[in-house]
C-alpha atoms as a PDB file:
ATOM      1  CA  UNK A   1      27.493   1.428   3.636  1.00  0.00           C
ATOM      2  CA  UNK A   2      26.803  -0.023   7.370  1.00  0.00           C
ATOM      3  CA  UNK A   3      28.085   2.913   8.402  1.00  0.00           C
ATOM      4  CA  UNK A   4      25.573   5.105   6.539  1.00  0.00           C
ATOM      5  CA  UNK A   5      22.834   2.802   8.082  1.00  0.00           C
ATOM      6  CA  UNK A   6      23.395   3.225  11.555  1.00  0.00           C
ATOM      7  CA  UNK A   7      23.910   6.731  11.334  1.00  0.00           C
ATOM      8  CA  UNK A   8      20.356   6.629   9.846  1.00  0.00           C
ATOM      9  CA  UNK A   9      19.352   4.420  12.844  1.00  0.00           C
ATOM     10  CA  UNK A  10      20.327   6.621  15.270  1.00  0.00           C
ATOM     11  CA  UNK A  11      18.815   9.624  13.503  1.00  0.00           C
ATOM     12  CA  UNK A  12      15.727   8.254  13.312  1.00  0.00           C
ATOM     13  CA  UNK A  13      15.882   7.311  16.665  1.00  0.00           C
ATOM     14  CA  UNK A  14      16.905  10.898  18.147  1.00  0.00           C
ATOM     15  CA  UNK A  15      14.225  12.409  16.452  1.00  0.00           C
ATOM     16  CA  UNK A  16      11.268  10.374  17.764  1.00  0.00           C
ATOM     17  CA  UNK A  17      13.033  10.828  21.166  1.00  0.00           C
ATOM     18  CA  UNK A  18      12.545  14.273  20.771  1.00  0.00           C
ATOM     19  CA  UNK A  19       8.759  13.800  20.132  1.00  0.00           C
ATOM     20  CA  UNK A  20       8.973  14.582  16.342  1.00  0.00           C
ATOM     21  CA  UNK A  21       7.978  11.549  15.291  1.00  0.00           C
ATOM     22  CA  UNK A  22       6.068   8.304  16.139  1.00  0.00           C
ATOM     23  CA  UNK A  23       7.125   5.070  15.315  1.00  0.00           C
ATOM     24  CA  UNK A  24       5.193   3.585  12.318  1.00  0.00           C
ATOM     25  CA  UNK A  25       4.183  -0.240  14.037  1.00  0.00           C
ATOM     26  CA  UNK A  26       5.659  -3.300  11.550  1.00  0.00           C
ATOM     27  CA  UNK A  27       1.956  -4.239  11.126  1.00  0.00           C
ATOM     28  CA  UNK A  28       1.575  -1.006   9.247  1.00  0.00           C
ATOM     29  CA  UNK A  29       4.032  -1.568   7.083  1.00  0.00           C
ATOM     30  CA  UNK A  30       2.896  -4.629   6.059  1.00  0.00           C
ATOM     31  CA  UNK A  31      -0.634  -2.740   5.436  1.00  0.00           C
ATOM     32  CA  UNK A  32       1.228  -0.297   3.313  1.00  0.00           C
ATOM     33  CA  UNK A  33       3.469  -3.346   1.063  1.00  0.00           C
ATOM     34  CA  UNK A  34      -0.184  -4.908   0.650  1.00  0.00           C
ATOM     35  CA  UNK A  35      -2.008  -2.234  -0.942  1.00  0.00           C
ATOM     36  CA  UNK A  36       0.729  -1.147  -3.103  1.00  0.00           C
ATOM     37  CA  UNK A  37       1.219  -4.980  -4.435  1.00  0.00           C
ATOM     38  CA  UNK A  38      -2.543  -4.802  -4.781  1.00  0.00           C
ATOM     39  CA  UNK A  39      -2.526  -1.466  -6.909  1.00  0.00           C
ATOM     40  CA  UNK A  40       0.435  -3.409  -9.089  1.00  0.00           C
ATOM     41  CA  UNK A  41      -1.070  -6.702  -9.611  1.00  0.00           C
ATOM     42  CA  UNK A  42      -2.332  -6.905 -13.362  1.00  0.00           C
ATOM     43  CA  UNK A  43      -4.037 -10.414 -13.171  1.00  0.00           C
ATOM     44  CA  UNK A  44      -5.641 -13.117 -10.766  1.00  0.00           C
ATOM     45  CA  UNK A  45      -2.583 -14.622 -10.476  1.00  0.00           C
ATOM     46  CA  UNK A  46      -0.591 -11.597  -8.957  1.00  0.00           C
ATOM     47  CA  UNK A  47      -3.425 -11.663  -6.809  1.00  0.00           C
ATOM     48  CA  UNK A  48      -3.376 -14.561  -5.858  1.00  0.00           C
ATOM     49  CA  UNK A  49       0.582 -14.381  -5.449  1.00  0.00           C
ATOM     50  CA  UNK A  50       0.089 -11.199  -3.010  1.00  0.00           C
ATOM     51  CA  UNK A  51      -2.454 -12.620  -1.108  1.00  0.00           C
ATOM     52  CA  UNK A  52      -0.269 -16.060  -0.711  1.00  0.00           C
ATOM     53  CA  UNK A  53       2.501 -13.599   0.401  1.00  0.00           C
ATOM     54  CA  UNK A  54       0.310 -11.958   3.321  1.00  0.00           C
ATOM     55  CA  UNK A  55      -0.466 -16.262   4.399  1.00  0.00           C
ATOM     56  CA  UNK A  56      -4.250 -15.266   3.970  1.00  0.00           C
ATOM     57  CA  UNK A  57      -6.091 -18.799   3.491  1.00  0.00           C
ATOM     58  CA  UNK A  58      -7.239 -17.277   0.559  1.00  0.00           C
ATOM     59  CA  UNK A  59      -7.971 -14.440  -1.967  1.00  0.00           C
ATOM     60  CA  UNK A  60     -11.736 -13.864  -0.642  1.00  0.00           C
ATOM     61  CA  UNK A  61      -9.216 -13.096   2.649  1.00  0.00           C
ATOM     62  CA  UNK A  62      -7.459 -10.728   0.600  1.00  0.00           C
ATOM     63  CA  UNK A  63     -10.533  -9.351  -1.208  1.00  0.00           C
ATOM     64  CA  UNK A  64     -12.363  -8.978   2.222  1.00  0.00           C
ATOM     65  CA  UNK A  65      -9.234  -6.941   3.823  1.00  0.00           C
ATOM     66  CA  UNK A  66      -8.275  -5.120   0.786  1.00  0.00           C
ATOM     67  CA  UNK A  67     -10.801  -5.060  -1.475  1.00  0.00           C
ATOM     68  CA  UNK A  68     -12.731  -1.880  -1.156  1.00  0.00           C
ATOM     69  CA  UNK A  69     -11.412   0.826  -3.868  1.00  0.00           C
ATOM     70  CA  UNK A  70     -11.407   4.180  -3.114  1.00  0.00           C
ATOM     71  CA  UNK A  71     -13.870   6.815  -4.687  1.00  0.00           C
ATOM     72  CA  UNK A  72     -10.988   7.967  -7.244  1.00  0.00           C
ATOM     73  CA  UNK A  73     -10.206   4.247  -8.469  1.00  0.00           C
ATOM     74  CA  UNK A  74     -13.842   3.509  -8.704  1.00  0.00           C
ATOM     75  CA  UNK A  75     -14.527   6.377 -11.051  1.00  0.00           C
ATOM     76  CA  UNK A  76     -11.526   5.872 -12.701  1.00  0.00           C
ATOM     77  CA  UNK A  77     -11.872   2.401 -13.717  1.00  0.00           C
ATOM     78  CA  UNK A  78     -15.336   2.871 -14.672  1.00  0.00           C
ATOM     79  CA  UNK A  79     -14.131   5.457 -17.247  1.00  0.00           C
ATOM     80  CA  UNK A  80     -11.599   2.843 -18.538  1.00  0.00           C
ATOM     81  CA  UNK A  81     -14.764   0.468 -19.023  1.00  0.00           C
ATOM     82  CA  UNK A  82     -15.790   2.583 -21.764  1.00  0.00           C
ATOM     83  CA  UNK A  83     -12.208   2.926 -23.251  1.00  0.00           C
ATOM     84  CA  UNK A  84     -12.656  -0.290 -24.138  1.00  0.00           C
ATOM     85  CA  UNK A  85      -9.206  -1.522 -21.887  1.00  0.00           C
ATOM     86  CA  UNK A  86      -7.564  -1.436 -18.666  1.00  0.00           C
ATOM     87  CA  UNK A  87      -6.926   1.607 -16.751  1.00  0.00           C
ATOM     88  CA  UNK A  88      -3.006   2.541 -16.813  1.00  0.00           C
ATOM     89  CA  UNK A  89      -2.233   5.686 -14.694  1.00  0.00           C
ATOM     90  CA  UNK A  90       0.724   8.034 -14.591  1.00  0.00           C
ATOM     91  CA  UNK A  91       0.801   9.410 -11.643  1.00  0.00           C
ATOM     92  CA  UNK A  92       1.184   5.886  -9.554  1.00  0.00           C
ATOM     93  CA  UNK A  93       3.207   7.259  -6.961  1.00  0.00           C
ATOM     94  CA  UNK A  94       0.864  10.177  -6.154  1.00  0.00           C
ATOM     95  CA  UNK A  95      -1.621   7.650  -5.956  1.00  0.00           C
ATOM     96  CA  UNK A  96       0.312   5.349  -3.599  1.00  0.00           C
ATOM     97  CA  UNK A  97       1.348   8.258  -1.503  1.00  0.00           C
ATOM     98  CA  UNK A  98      -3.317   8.466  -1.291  1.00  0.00           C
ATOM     99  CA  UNK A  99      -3.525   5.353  -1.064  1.00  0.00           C
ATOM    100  CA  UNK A 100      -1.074   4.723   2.236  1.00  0.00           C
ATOM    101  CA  UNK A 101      -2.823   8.683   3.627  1.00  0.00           C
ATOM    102  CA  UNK A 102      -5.965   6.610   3.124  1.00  0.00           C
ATOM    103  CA  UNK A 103      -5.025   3.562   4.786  1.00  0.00           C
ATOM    104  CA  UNK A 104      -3.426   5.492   7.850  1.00  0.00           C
ATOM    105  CA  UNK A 105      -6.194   7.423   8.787  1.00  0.00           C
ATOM    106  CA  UNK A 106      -8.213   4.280   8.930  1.00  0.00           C
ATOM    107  CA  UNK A 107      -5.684   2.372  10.844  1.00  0.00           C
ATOM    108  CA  UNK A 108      -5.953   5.145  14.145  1.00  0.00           C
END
């Protein structure tokens, strides 16, 4: 297996010194693990829990960073208002991969 990963290593690290890639900064990453633990969170407690896990002060911190939904999720959970429950989606991980295309662009 820890061979496996450093051959990985390297590969990644011959293709951005070939100009194919950039390197994706850590602080990105941690944008990208706190939206999708956002988008899982079911109740005030998993926010709470997320937002604890990013050290913000506290979940207004969160809420101030994170906060804003996107066009889609607004619609969407104002549909679910009228279904009388929650919205649950299927197609999460099309919506993550939005989410983190989203969170990118605004991040240049």
């Amino acid at each position: 297996m820890g061979a496996q990963i450093v051959d990985c290593v390297q590969g990644f690290a011959r293709v951005v010194a070939e100009g194919c890639a950039a390197i994706p900064l850590p602080h990105k990453f941690g944008h990208g693990h706190a939206v999708y633990a956002l988008s899982m969170a079911k109740d005030v407690a998993a926010l709470k829990a997320v937002s604890q896990n990013l050290m913000h002060e506290n979940l207004a911190v969160t809420d101030g960073v994170y906060g804003v939904l996107s066009d889609l999720d607004v619609g969407a959970q104002i549909q679910a208002l009228g279904a009388g429950g929650r919205l649950v989606r299927d197609d999460s991980l099309e919506e993550l991969r939005w989410l983190l295309r989203e969170l990118s662009a605004r991040l240049r």
